[in-house]
N, C-alpha and C. Protein backbone atom coordinates (compact mmCIF):
# COMPACT_ATOMS: atom_id res chain seq x y z
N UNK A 1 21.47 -15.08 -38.70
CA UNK A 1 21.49 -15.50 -37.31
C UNK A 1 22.67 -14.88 -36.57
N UNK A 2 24.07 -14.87 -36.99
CA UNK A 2 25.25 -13.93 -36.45
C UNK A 2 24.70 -12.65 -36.30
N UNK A 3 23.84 -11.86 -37.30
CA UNK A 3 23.45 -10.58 -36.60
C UNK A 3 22.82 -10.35 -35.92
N UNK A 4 21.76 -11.35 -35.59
CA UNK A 4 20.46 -11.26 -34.14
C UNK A 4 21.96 -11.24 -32.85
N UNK A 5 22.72 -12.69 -33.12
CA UNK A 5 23.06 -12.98 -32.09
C UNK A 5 24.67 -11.35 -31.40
N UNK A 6 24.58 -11.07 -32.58
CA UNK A 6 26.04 -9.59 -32.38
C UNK A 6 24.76 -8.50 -31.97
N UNK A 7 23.63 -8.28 -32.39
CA UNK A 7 23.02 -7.31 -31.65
C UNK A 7 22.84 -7.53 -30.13
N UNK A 8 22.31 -9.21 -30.09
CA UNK A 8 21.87 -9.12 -28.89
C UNK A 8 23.27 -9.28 -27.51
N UNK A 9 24.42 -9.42 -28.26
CA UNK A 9 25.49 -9.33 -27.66
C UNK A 9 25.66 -7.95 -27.35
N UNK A 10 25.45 -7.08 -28.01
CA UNK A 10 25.84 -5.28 -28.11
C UNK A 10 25.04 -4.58 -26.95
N UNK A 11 23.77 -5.55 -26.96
CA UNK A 11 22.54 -4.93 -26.46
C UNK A 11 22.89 -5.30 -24.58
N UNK A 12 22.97 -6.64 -24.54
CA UNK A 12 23.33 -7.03 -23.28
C UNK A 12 24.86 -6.45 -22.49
N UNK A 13 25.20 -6.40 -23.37
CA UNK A 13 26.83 -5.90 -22.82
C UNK A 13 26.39 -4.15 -22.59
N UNK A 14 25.91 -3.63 -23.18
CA UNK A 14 25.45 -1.98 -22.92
C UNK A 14 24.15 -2.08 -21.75
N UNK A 15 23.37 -2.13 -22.10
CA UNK A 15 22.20 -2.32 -21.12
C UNK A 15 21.94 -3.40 -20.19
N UNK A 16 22.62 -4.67 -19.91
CA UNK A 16 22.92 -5.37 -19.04
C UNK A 16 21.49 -6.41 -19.10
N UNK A 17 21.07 -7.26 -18.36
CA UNK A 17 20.03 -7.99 -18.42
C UNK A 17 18.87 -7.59 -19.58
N UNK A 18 18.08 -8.78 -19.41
CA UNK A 18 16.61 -8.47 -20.42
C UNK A 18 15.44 -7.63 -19.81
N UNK A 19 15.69 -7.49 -18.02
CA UNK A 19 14.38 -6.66 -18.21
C UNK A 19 15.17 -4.90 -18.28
N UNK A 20 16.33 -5.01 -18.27
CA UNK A 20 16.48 -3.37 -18.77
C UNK A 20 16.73 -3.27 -20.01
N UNK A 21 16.76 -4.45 -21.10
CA UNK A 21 16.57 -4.36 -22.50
C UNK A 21 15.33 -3.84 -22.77
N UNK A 22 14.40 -4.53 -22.33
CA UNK A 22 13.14 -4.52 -22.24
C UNK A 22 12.65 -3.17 -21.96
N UNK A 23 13.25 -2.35 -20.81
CA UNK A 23 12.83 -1.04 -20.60
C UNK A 23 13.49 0.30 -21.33
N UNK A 24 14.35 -0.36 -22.27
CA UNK A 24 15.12 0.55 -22.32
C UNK A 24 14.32 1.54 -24.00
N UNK A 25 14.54 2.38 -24.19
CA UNK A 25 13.71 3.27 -24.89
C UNK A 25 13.96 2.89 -26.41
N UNK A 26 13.33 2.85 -27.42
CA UNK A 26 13.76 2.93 -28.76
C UNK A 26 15.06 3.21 -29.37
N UNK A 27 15.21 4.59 -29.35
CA UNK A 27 15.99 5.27 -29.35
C UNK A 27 17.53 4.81 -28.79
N UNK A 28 17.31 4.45 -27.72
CA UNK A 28 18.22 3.64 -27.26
C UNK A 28 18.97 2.01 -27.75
N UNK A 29 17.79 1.56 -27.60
CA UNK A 29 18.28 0.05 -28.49
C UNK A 29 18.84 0.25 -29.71
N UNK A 30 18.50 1.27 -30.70
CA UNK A 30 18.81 1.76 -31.85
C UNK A 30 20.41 2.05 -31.48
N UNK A 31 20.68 2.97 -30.77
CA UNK A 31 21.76 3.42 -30.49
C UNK A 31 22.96 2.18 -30.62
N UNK A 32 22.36 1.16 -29.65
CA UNK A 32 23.47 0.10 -29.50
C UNK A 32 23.79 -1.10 -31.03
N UNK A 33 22.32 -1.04 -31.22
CA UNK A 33 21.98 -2.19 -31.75
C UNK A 33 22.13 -1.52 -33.44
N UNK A 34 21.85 -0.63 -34.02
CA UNK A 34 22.41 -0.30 -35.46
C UNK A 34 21.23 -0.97 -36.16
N UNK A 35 20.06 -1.04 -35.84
CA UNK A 35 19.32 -1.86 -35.87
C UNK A 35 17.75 -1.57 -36.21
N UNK A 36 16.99 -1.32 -37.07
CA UNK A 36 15.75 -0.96 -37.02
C UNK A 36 14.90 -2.12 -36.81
N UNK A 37 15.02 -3.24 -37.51
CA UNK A 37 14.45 -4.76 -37.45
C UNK A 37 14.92 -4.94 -35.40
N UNK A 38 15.82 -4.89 -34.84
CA UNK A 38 16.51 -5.28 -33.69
C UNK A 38 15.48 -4.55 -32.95
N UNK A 39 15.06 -2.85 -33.18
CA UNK A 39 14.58 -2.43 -32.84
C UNK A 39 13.07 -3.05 -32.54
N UNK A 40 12.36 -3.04 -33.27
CA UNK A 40 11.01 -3.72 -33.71
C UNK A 40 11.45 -4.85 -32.76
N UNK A 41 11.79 -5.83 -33.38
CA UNK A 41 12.21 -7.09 -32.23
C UNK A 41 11.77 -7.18 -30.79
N UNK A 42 12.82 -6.22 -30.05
CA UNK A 42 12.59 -5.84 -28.84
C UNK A 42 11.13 -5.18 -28.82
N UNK A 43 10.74 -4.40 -28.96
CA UNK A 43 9.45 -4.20 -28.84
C UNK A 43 8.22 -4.92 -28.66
N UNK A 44 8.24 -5.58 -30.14
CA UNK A 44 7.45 -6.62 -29.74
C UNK A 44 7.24 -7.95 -29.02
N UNK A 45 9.00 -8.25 -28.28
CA UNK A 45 8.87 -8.97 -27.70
C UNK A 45 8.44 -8.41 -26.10
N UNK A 46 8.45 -6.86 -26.04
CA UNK A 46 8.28 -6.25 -24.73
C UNK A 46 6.66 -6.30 -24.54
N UNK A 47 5.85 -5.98 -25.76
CA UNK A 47 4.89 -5.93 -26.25
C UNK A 47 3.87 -7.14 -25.75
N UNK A 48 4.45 -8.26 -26.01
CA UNK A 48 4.03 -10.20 -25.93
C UNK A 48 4.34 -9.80 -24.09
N UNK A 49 5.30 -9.38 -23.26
CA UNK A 49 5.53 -9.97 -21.96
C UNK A 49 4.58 -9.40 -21.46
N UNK A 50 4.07 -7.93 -22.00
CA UNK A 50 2.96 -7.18 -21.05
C UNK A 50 2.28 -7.14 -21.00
N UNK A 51 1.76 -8.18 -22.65
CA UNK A 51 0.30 -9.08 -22.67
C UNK A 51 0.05 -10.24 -21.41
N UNK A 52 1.36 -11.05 -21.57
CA UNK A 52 1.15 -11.85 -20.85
C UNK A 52 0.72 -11.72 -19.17
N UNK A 53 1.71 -11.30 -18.64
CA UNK A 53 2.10 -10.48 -17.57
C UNK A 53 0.72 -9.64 -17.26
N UNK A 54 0.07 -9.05 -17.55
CA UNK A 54 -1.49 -8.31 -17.50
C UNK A 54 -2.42 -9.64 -17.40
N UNK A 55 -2.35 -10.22 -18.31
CA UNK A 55 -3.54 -11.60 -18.44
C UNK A 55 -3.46 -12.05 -17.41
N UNK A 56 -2.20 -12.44 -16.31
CA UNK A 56 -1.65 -12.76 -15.69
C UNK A 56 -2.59 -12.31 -14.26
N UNK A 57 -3.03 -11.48 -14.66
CA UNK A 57 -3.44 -10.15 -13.33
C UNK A 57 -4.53 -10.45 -13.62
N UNK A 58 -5.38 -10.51 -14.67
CA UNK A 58 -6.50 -10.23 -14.95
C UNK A 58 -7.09 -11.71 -15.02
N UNK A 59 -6.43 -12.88 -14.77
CA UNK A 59 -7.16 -13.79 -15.00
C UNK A 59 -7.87 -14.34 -13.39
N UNK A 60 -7.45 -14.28 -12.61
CA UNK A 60 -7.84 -14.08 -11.09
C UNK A 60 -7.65 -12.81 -10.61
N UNK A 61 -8.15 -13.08 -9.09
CA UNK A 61 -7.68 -12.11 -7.93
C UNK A 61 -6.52 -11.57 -7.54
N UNK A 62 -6.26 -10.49 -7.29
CA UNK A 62 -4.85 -9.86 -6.80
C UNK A 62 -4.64 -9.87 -5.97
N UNK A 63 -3.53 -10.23 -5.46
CA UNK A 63 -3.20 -10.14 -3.80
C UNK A 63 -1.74 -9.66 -3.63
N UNK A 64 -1.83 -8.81 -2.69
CA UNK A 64 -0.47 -7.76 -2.03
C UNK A 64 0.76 -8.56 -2.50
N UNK A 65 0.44 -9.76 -2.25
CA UNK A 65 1.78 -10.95 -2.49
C UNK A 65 1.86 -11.52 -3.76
N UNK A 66 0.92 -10.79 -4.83
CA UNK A 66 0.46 -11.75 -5.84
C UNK A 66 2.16 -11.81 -6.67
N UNK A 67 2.86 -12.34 -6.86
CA UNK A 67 4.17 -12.79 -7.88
C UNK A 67 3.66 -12.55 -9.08
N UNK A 68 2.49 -12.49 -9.88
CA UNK A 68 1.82 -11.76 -10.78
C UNK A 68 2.02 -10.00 -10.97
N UNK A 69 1.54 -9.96 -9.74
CA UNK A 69 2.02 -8.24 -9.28
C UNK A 69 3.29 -7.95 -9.21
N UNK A 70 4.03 -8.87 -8.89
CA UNK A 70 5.25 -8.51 -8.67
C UNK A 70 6.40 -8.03 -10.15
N UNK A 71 5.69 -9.55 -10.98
CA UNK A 71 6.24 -9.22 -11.95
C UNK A 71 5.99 -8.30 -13.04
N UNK A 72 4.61 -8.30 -13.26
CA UNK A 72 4.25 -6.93 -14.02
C UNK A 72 5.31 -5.77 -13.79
N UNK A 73 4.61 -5.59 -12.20
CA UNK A 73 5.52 -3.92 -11.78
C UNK A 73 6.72 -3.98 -11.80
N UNK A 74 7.46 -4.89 -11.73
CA UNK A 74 9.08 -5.01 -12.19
C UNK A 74 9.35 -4.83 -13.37
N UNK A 75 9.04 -5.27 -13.90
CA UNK A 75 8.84 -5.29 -15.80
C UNK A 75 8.74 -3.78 -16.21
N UNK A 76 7.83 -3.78 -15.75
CA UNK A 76 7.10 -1.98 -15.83
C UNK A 76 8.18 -1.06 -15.40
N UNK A 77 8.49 -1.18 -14.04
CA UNK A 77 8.94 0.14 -13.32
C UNK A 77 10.34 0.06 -12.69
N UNK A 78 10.73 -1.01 -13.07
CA UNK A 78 12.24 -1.64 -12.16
C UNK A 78 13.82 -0.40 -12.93
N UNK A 79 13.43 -0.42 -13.99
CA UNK A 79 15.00 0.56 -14.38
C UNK A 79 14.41 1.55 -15.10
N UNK A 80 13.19 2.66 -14.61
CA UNK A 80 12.95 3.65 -15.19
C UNK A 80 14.02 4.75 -14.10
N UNK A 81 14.25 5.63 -14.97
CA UNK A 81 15.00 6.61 -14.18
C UNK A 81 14.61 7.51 -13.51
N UNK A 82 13.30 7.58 -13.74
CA UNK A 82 12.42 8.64 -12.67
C UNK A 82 11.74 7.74 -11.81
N UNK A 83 11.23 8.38 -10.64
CA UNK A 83 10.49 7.82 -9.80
C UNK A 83 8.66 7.81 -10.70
N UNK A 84 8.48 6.85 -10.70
CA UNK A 84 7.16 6.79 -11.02
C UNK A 84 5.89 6.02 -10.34
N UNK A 85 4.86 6.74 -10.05
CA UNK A 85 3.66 6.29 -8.98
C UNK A 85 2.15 5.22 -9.78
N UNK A 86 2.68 4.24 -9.55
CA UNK A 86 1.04 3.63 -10.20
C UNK A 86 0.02 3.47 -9.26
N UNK A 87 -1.33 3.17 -9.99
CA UNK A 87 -1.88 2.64 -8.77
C UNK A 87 -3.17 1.86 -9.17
N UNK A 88 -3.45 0.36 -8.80
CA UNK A 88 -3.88 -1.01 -8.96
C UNK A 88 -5.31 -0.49 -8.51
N UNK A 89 -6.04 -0.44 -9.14
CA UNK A 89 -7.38 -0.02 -8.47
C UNK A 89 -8.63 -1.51 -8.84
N UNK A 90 -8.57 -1.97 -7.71
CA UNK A 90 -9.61 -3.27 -7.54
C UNK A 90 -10.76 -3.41 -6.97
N UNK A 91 -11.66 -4.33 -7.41
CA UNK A 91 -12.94 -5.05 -6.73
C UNK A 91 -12.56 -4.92 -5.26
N UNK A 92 -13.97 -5.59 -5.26
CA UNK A 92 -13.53 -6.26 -2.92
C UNK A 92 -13.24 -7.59 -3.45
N UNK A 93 -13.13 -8.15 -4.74
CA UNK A 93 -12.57 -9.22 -4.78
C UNK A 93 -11.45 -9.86 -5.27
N UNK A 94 -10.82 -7.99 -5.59
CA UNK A 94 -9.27 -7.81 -5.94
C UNK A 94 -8.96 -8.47 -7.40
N UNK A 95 -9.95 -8.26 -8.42
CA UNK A 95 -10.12 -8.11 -9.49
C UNK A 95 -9.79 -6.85 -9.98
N UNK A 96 -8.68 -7.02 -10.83
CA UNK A 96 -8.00 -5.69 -11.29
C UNK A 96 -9.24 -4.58 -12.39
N UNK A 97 -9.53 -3.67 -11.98
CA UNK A 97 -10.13 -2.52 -12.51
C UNK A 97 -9.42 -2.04 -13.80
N UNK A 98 -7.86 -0.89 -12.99
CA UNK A 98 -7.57 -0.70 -14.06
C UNK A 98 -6.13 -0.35 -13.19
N UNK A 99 -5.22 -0.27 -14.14
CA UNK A 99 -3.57 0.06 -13.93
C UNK A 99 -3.69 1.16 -13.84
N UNK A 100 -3.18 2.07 -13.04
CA UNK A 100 -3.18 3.91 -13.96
C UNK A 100 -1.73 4.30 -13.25
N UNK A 101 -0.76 5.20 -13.95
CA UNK A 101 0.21 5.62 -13.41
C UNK A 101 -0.22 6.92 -13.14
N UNK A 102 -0.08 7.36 -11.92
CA UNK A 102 -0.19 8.52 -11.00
C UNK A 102 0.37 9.56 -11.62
N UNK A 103 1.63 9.59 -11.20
CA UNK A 103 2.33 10.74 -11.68
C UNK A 103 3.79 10.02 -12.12
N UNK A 104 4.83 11.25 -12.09
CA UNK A 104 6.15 10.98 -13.18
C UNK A 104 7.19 11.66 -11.90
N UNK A 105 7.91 11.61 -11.63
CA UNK A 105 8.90 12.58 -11.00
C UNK A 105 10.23 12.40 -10.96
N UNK A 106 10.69 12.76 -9.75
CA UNK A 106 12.31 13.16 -11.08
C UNK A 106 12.96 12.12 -10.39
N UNK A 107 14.35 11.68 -10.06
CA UNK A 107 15.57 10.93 -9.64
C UNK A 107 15.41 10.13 -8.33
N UNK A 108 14.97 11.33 -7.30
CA UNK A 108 14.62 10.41 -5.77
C UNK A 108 13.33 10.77 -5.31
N UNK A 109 12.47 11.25 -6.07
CA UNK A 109 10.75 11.72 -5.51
C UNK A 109 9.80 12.09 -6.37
N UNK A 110 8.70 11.42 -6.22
CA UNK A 110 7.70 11.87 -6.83
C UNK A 110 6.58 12.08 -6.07
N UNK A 111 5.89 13.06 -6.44
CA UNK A 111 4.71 13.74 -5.59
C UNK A 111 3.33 12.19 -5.50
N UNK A 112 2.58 11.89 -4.26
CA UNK A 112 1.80 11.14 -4.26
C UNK A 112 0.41 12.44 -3.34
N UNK A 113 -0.50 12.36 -4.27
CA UNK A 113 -1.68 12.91 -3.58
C UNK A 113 -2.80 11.99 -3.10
N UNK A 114 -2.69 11.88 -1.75
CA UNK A 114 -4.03 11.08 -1.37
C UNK A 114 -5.43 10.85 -1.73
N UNK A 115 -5.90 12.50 -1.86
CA UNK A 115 -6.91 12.91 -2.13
C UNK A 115 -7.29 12.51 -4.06
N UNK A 116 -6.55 12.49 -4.55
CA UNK A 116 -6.43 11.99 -6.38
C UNK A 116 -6.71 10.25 -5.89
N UNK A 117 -5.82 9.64 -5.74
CA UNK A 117 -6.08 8.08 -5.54
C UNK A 117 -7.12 7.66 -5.02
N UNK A 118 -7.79 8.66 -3.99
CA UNK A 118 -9.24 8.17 -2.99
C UNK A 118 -10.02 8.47 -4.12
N UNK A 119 -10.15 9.98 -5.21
CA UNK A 119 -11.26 9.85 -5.71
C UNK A 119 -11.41 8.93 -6.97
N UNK A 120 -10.17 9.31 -7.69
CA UNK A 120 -10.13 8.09 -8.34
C UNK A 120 -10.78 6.27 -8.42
N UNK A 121 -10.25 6.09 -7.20
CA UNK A 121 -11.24 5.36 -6.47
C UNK A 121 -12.71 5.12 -6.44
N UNK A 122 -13.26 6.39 -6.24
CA UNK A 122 -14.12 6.38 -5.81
C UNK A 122 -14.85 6.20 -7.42
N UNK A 123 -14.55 7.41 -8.26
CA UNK A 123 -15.32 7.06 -9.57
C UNK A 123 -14.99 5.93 -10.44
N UNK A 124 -13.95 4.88 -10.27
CA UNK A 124 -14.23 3.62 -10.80
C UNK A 124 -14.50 2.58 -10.20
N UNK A 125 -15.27 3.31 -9.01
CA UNK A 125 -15.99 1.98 -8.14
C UNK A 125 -15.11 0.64 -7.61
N UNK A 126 -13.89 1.45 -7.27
CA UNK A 126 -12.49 0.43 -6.62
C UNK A 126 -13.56 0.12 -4.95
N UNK A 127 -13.08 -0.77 -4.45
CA UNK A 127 -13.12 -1.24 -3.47
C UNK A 127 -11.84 -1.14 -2.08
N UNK A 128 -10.30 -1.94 -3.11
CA UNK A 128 -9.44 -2.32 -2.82
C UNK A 128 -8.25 -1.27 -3.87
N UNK A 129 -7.02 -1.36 -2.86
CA UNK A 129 -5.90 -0.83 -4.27
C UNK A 129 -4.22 -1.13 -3.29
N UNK A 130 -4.07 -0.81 -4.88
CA UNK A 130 -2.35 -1.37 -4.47
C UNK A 130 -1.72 0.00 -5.26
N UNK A 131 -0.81 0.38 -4.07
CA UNK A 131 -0.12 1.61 -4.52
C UNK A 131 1.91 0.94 -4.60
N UNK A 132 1.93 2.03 -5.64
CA UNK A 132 3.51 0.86 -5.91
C UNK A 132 4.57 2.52 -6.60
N UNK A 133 5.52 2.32 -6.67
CA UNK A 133 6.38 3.22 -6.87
C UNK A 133 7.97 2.59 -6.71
N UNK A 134 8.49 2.94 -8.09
CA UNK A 134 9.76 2.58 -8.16
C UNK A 134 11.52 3.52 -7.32
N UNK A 135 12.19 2.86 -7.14
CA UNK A 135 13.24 3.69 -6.36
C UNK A 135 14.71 3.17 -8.03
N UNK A 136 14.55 4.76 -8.75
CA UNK A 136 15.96 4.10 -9.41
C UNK A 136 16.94 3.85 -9.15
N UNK A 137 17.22 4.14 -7.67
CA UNK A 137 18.67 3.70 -7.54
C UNK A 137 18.51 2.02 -7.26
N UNK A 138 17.53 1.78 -7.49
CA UNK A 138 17.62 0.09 -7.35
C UNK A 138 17.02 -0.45 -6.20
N UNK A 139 17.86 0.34 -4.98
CA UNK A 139 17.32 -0.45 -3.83
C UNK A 139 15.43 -0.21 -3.35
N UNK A 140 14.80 -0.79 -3.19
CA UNK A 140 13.62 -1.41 -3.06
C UNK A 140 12.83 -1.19 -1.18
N UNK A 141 14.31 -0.76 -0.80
CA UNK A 141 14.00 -0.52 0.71
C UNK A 141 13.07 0.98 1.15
N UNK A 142 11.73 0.66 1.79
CA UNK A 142 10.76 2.16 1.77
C UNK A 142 11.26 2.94 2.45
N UNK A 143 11.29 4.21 2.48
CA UNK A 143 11.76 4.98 3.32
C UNK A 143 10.64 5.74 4.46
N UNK A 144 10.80 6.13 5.10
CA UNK A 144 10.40 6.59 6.21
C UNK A 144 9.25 7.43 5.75
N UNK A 145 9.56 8.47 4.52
CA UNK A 145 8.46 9.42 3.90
C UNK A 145 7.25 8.31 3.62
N UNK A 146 7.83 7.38 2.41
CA UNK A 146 6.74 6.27 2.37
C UNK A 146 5.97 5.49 2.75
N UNK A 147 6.71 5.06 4.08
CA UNK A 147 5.39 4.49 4.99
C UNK A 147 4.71 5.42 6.02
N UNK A 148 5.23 7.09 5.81
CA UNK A 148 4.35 7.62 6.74
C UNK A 148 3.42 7.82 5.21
N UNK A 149 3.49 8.16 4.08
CA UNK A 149 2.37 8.56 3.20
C UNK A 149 1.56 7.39 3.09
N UNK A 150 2.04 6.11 3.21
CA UNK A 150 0.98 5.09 3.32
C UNK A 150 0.22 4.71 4.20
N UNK A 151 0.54 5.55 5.31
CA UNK A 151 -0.30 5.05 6.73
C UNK A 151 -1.69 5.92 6.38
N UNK A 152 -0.75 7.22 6.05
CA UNK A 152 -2.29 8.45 5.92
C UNK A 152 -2.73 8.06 4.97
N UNK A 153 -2.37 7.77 3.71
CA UNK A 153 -3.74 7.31 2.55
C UNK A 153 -4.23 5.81 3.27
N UNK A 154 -3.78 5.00 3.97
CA UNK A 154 -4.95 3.67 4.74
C UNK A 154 -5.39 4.53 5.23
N UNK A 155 -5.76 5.80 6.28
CA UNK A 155 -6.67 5.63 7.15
C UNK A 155 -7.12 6.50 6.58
N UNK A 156 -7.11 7.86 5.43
CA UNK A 156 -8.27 8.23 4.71
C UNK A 156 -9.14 7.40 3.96
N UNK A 157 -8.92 6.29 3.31
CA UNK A 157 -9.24 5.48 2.50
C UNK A 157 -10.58 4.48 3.22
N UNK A 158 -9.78 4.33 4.76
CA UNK A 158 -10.58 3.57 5.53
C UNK A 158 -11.72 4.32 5.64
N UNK A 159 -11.52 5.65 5.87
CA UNK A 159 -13.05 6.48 6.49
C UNK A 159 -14.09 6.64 5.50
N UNK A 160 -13.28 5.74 3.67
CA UNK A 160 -14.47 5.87 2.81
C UNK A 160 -14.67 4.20 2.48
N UNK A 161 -14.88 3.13 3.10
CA UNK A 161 -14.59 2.26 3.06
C UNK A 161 -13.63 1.81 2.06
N UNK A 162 -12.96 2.14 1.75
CA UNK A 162 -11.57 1.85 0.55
C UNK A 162 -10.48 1.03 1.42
N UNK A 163 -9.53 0.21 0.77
CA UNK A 163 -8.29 -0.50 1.86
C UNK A 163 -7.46 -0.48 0.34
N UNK A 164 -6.63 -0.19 1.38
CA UNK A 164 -5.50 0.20 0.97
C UNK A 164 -4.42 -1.42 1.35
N UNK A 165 -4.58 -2.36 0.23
CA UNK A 165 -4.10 -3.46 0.50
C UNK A 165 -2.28 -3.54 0.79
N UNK A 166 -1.52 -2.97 -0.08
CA UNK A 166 -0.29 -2.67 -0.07
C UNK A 166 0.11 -1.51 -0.99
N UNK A 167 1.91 -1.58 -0.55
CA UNK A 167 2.81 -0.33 -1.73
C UNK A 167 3.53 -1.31 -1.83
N UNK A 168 4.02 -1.49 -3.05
CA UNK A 168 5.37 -1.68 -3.12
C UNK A 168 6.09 -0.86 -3.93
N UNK A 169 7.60 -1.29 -3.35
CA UNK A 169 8.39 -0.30 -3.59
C UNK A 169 9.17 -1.21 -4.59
N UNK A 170 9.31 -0.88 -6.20
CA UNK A 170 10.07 -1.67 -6.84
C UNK A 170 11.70 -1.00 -7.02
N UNK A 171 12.77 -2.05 -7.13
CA UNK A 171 14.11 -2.04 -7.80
C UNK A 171 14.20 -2.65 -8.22
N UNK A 172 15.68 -2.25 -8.92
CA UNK A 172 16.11 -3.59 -10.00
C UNK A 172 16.34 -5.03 -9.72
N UNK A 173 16.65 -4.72 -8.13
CA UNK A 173 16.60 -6.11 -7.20
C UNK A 173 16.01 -6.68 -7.19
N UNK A 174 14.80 -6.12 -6.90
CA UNK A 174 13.54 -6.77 -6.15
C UNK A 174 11.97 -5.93 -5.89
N UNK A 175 11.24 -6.25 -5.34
CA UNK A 175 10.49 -6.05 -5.00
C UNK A 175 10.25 -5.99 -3.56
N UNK A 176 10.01 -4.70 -2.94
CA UNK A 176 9.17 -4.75 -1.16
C UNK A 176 8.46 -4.49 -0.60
N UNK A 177 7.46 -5.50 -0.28
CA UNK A 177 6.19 -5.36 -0.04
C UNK A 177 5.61 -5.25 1.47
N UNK A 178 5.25 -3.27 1.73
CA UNK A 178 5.55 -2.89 2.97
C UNK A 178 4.25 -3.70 3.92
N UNK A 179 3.33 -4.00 3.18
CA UNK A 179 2.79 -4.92 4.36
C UNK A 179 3.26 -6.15 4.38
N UNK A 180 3.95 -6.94 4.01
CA UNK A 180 4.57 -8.04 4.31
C UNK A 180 5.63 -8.01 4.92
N UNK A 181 6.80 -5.99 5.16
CA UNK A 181 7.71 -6.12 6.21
C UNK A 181 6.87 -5.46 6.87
N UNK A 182 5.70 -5.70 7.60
CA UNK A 182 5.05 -5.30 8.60
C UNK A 182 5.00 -3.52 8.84
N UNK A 183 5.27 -3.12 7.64
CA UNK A 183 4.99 -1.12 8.11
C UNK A 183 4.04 -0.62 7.81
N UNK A 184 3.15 -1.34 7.33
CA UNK A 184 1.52 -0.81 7.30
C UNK A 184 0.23 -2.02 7.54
C-alpha cells in the first residue's frame, strides 16, 4: 500500500491532477512512476472512465449542453499537446452514431475540412453533429478563425439538411460552448 500511495504521490506531483494522469502517455507514467503494475493501473483505470463516460453518451440523447459531452471531451482532449479535431456525428434525435477524430495538428492549429465532416455525415446517415477541438494552452476561449469556420460548416451543412448543433472548444479549464456564448 506505501508503494501505490509513493507512486501516486510521484505521479501527481509530476503530472499534476487525475485527468492529466489519465492523459498522460505510458511511457510517461512509467517514467515517473518506476512502475509497470502503476503503469497497467492507470490504464485501466483510464480504460473503466471511457467506458463509463461513452455509456454516458450513449445511453440517451446528446445535447450541445450535454455535461455528458462535456466530460467525455475533457477527459479525451483537455491536456493533449496537439490541437486535435473530433466530431460527434448524430441522429435527428441526437443519438450518438459514432465519435471520430478528424485530424491531429500541431501546438496552436489544426486543419478542419468542411467538405470531409459534411460527407462523412452524409455516409453514416448523421442528421445532427457536434464539432469540438482542444486549445493546449488550456484556455478554452474560440478564436475568431473558429467561429468564422463554424459559421461556414452551419450553413453548408444547412443546404444538406445537416445542423451543426455546436463546437466546443476544450481546456484544461473548462469547456466553451460557442452556441451557448452566442457565436453561432
Amino acid at each position: 500500500m506505501a508503494d501505490a500511495e509513493a507512486a501516486a504521490g510521484r505521479l501527481i506531483e509530476a503530472l499534476g491532477a487525475l485527468p492529466q494522469i489519465l492523459a498522460a502517455s505510458p511511457e510517461r507514467i512509467d517514467a515517473v512512476a518506476h512502475d509497470d503494475r502503476v503503469v497497467d493501473a492507470v490504464a485501466a483505470f483510464r480504460g473503466a472512465m471511457m467506458h463509463v463516460l461513452r455509456m454516458r453518451m450513449e445511453e440517451r440523447p446528446l445535447l450541445p449542453t450535454s455535461s455528458a459531452v462535456r466530460d467525455y471531451l475533457k477527459l479525451q482532449m483537455a491536456t493533449r499537446t496537439a490541437e486535435e479535431v473530433r466530431v460527434l456525428y448524430l441522429t435527428g434525435r441526437n443519438d450518438l452514431i459514432r465519435d471520430e477524430v478528424l485530424t491531429t495538428g500541431t501546438l496552436d492549429q489544426a486543419p478542419i475540412f468542411a467538405r470531409e465532416i459534411v460527407h462523412r455525415a452524409l455516409d453514416l446517415g448523421a442528421a445532427n453533429l457536434i464539432l469540438a477541438h482542444n486549445h493546449p494552452s488550456g484556455d478554452a476561449t474560440p478564436s475568431a478563425a473558429d467561429v468564422r469556420l463554424t459559421k461556414r460548416l452551419r450553413d453548408i451543412a444547412l443546404g444538406l439538411d445537416l445542423r451543426v448543433l455546436d463546437h466546443l472548444i476544450v481546456g484544461r479549464d473548462g469547456v466553451t460552448s460557442m452556441r451557448a456564448a452566442g457565436l453561432i
